[in-house]
Protein backbone atom coordinates (compact mmCIF):
# COMPACT_ATOMS: atom_id res chain seq x y z
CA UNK A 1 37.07 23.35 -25.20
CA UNK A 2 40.57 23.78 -26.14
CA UNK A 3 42.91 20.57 -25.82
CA UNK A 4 45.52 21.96 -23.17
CA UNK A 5 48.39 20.77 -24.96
CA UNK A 6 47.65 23.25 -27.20
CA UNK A 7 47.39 25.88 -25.13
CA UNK A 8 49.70 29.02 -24.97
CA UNK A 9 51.82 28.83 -22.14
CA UNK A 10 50.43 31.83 -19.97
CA UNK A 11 47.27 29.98 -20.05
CA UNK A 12 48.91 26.72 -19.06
CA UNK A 13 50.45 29.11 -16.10
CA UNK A 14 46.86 30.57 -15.15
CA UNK A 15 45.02 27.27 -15.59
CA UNK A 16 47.29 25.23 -12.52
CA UNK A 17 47.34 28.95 -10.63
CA UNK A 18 43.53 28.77 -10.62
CA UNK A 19 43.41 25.32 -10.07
CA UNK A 20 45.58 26.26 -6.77
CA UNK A 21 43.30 28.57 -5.72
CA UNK A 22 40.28 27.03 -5.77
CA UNK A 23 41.57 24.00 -4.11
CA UNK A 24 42.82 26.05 -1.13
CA UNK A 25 39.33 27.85 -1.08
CA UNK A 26 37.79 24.32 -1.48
CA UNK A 27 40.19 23.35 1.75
CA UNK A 28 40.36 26.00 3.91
CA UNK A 29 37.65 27.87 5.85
CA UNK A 30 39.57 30.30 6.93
CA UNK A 31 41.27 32.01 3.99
CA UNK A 32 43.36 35.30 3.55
CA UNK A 33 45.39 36.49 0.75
CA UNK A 34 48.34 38.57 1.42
CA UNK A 35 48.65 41.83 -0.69
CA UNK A 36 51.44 43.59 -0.86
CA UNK A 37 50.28 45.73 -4.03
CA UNK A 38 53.35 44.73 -5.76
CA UNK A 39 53.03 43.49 -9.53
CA UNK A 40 53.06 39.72 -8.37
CA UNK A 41 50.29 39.58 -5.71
CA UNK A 42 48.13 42.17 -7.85
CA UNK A 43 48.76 38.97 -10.74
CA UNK A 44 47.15 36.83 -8.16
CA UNK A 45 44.40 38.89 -7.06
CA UNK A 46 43.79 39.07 -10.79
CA UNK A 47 43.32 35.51 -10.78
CA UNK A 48 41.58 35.30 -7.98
CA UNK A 49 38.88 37.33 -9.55
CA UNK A 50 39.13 35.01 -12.86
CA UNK A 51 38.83 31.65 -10.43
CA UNK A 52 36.00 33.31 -8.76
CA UNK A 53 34.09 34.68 -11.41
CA UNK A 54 34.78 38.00 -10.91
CA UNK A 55 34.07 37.90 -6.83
CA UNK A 56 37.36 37.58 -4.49
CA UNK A 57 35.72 35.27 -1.74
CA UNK A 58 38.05 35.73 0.72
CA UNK A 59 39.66 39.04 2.88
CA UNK A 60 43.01 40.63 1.49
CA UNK A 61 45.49 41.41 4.13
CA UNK A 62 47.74 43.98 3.78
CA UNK A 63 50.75 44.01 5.73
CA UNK A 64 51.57 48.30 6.46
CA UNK A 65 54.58 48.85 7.89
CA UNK A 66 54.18 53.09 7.91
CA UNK A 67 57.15 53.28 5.83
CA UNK A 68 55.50 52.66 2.29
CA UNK A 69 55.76 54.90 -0.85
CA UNK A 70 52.67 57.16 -0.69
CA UNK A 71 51.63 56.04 -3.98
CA UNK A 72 51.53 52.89 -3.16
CA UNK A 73 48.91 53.23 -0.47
CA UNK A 74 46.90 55.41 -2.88
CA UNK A 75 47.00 52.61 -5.27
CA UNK A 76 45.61 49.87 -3.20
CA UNK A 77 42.84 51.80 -1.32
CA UNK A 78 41.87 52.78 -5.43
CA UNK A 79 41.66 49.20 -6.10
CA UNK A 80 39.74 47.94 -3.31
CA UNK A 81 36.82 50.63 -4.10
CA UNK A 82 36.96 49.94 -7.96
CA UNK A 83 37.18 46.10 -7.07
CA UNK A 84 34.49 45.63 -4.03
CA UNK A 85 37.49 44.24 -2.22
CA UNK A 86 37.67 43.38 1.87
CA UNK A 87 40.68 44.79 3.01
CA UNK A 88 41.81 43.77 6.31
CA UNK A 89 45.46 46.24 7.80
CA UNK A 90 47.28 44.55 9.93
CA UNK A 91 49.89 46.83 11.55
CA UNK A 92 52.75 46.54 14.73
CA UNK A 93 51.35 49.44 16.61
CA UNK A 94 53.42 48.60 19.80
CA UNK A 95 56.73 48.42 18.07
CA UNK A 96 55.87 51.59 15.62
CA UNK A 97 54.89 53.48 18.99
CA UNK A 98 58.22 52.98 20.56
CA UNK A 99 59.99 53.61 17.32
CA UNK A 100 62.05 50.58 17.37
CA UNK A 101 62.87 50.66 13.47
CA UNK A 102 65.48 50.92 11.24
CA UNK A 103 64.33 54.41 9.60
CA UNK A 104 64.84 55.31 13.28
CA UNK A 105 67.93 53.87 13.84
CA UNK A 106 67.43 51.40 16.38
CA UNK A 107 66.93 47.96 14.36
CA UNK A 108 68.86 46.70 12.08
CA UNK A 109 66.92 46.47 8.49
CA UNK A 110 66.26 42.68 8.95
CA UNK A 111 65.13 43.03 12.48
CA UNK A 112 62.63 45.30 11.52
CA UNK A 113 61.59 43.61 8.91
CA UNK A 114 60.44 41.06 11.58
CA UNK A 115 58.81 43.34 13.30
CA UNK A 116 56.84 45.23 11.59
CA UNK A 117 55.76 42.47 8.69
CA UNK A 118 56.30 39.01 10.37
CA UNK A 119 54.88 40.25 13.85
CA UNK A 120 52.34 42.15 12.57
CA UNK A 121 51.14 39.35 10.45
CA UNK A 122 51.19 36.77 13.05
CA UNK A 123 48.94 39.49 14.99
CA UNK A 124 46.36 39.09 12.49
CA UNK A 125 46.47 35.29 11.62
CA UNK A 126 46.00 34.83 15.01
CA UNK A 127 43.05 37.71 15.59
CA UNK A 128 41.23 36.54 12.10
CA UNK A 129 42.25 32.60 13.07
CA UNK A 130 43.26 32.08 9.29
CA UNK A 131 44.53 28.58 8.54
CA UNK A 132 45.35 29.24 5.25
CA UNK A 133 47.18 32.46 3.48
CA UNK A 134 47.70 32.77 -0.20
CA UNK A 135 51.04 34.80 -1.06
CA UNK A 136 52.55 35.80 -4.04
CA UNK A 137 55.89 33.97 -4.01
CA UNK A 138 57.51 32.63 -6.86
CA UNK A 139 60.72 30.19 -6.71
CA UNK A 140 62.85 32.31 -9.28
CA UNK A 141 62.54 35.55 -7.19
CA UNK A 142 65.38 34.58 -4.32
CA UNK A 143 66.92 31.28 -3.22
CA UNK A 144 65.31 30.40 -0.16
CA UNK A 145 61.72 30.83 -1.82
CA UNK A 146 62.70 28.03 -4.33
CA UNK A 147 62.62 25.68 -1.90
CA UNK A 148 58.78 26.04 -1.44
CA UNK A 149 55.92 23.89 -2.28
CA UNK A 150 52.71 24.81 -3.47
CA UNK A 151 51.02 24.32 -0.16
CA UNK A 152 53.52 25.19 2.84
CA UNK A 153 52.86 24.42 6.95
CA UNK A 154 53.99 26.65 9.11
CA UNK A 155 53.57 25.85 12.55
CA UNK A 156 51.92 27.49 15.90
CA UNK A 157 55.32 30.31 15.51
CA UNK A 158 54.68 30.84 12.59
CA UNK A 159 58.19 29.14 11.71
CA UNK A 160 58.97 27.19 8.41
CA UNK A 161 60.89 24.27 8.21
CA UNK A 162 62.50 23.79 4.99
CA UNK A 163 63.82 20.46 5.86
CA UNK A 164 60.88 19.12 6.24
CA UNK A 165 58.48 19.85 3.17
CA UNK A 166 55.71 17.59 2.41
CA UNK A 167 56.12 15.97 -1.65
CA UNK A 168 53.73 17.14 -4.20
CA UNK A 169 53.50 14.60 -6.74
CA UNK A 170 50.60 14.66 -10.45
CA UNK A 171 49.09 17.63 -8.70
CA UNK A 172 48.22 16.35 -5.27
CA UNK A 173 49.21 18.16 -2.11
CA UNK A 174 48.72 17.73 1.25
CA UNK A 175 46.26 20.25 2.95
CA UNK A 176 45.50 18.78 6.03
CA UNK A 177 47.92 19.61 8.91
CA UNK A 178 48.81 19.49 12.96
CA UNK A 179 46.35 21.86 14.64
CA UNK A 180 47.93 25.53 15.79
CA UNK A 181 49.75 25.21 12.19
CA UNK A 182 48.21 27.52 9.30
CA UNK A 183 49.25 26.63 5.53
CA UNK A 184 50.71 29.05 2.98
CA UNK A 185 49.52 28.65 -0.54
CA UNK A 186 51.71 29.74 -3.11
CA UNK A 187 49.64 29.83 -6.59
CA UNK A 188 52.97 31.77 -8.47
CA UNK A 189 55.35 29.43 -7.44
CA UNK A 190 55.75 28.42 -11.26
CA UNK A 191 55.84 31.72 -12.64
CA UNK A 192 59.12 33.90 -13.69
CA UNK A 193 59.38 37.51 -13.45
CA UNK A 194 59.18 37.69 -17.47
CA UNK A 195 56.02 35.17 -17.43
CA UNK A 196 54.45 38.25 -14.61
CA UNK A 197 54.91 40.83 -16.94
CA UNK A 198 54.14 39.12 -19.97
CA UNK A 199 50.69 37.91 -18.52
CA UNK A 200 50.14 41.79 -17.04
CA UNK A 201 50.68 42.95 -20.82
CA UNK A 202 48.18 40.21 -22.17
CA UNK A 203 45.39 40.92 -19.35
CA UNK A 204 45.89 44.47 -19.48
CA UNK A 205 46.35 44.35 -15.50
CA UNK A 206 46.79 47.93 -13.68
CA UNK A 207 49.95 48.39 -12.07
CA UNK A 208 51.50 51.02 -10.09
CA UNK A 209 53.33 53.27 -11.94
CA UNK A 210 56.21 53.20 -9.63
CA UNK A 211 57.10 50.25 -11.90
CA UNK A 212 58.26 52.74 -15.44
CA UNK A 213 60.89 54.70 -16.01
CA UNK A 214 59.74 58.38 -14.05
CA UNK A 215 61.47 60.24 -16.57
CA UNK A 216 65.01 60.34 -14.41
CA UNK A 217 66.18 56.98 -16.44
CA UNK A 218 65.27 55.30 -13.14
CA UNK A 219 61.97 52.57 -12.18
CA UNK A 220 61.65 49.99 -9.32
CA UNK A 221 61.90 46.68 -10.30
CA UNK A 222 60.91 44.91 -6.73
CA UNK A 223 58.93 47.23 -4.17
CA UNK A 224 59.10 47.69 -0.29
CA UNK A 225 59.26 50.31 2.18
CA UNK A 226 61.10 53.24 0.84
CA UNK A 227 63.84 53.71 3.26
CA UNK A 228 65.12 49.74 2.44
CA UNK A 229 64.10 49.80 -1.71
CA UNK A 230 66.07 51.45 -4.07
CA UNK A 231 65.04 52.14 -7.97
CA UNK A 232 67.48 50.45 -10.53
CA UNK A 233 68.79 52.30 -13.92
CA UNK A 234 66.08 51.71 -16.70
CA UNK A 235 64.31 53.45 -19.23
CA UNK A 236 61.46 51.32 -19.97
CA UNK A 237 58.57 53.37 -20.29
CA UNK A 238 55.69 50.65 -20.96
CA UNK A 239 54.95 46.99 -20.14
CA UNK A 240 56.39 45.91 -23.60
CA UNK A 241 59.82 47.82 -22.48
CA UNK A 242 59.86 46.12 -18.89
CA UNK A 243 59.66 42.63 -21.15
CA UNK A 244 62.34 43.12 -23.44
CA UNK A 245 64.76 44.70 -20.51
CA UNK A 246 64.26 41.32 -18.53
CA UNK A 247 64.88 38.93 -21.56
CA UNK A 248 68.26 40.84 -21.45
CA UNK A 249 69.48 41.73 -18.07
CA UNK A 250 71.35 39.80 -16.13
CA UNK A 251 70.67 41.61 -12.56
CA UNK A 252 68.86 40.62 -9.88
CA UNK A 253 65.25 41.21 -9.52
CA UNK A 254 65.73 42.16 -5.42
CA UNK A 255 69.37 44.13 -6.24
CA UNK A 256 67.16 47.15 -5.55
CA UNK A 257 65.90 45.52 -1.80
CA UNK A 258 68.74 46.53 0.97
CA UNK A 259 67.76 43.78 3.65
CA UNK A 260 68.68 40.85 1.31
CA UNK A 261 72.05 42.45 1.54
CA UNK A 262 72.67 42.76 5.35
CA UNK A 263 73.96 39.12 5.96
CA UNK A 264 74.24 36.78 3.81
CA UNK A 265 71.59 34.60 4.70
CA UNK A 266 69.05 37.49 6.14
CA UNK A 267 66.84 36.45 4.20
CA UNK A 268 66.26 32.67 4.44
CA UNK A 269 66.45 33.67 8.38
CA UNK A 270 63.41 35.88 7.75
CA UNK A 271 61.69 33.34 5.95
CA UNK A 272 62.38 30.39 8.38
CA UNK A 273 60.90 32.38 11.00
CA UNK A 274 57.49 33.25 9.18
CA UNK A 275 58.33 36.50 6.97
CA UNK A 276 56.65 36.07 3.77
């Protein structure tokens, strides 16, 4: 067994990810993880499988907001045959149905936002009665998510406070919390975007191709719904491209993501109130 001092540092990163998830699967009997078919949460369903021996023991929920890029749907539906996967859609039918969106002009981005992902995924904690939901954050993506620990309360709302965040000290964190409350468990929270791609070029992960250059000089870096994510300039072609771009730019991952962008603190608003 190899000493892990010595170990590369992507597997140091897997190792405490999979340690993460198997002590929230060893904690919780209600478990979800959220997928959002982007390049980190398909890294953590990855690892999911590796923790689990190949088997996912838990539902994925995917959050559909009608406004995705085609492809993207295509994508995870191919997965979750290819992958035996249990896919559980949560969607804001009510709020869809009266066409209170931005696309229709009558939200603002960030209100919809709420809407159609927070609402819609507080419809299906609370249908499901998961206490515990894995998501694919990582505290060098934005701000407010480096404020986050490992395992996160939110309470009967939904709502986070960041004020009050239980310590996680020599790998011990706090699982057990007030009753109505359901725990987020963050298993990326240590990764970078470079560490992502690096570990998706070792493992030889499939990701959506909305993620290269398609052959206009332009990719997506960060993915949403289309009417709120914009493609930056790039002309990385491969996973080995994507690397070397990032170990030079000096951009934003989420410059391409117009609700960050809408006030200046949109999105920490978003996140107090339960968005992911």
């Amino acid at each position: 067994m190899l000493d892990y001092q010595i170990m590369d540092y992507l597997s140091k990163l897997e190792n405490q990810s999979i340690y993460i998830l198997r002590e929230a699967f060893n904690k919780f009997d209600h478990l979800a993880m959220l997928w959002s078919i982007g390049k980190d949460s398909t890294v953590m369903l990855w690892l999911a499988r590796k923790a689990f021996v190949g088997h996912v023991p838990f539902p994925l929920v995917h959050v559909d907001t009608t406004y995705k890029i085609p492809s993207m749907i295509e994508y995870r539906d191919r997965l979750i045959k290819e992958w035996g996967l249990q896919l559980v859609v949560g969607k804001n039918e009510a709020v869809l149905k009266s066409g209170a969106t931005f696309p229709n002009g009558r939200a603002t981005r960030v209100e919809c936002c709420g809407a159609l992902k927070k609402d819609a995924l507080k419809a299906v904690l609370d249908k499901h009665h998961y206490t515990g939901v894995i998501v694919g954050v990582r505290r060098d993506e934005e701000p407010t998510r480096a404020k986050e620990r490992y395992f996160s309360p939110r309470d009967k709302n939904m709502e986070w406070n960041v004020e009050d965040q239980p310590p996680e000290l020599w790998d011990q964190f706090k699982t057990d919390f007030e009753k109505g409350a359901h725990i987020r468990i963050h298993p990326l929270l240590h990764w970078t975007e470079l560490n992502i791609w690096e570990y998706i070029e070792r493992e030889n992960i499939p990701v959506i191709p909305l993620y290269f250059d398609n052959g206009k000089g332009e990719r997506y870096r960060s993915l949403g719904c289309a009417p709120c994510t914009s493609p930056i300039k790039s002309n990385a072609r491969t996973v080995r491209e994507i690397i070397e771009e990032l170990r030079h730019t000096r951009t934003s991952e989420r410059s391409g993501r117009a609700q960050d962008k809408e006030s200046e603190d949109a999105f920490e608003k978003l996140r107090r109130d339960g968005y992911m």
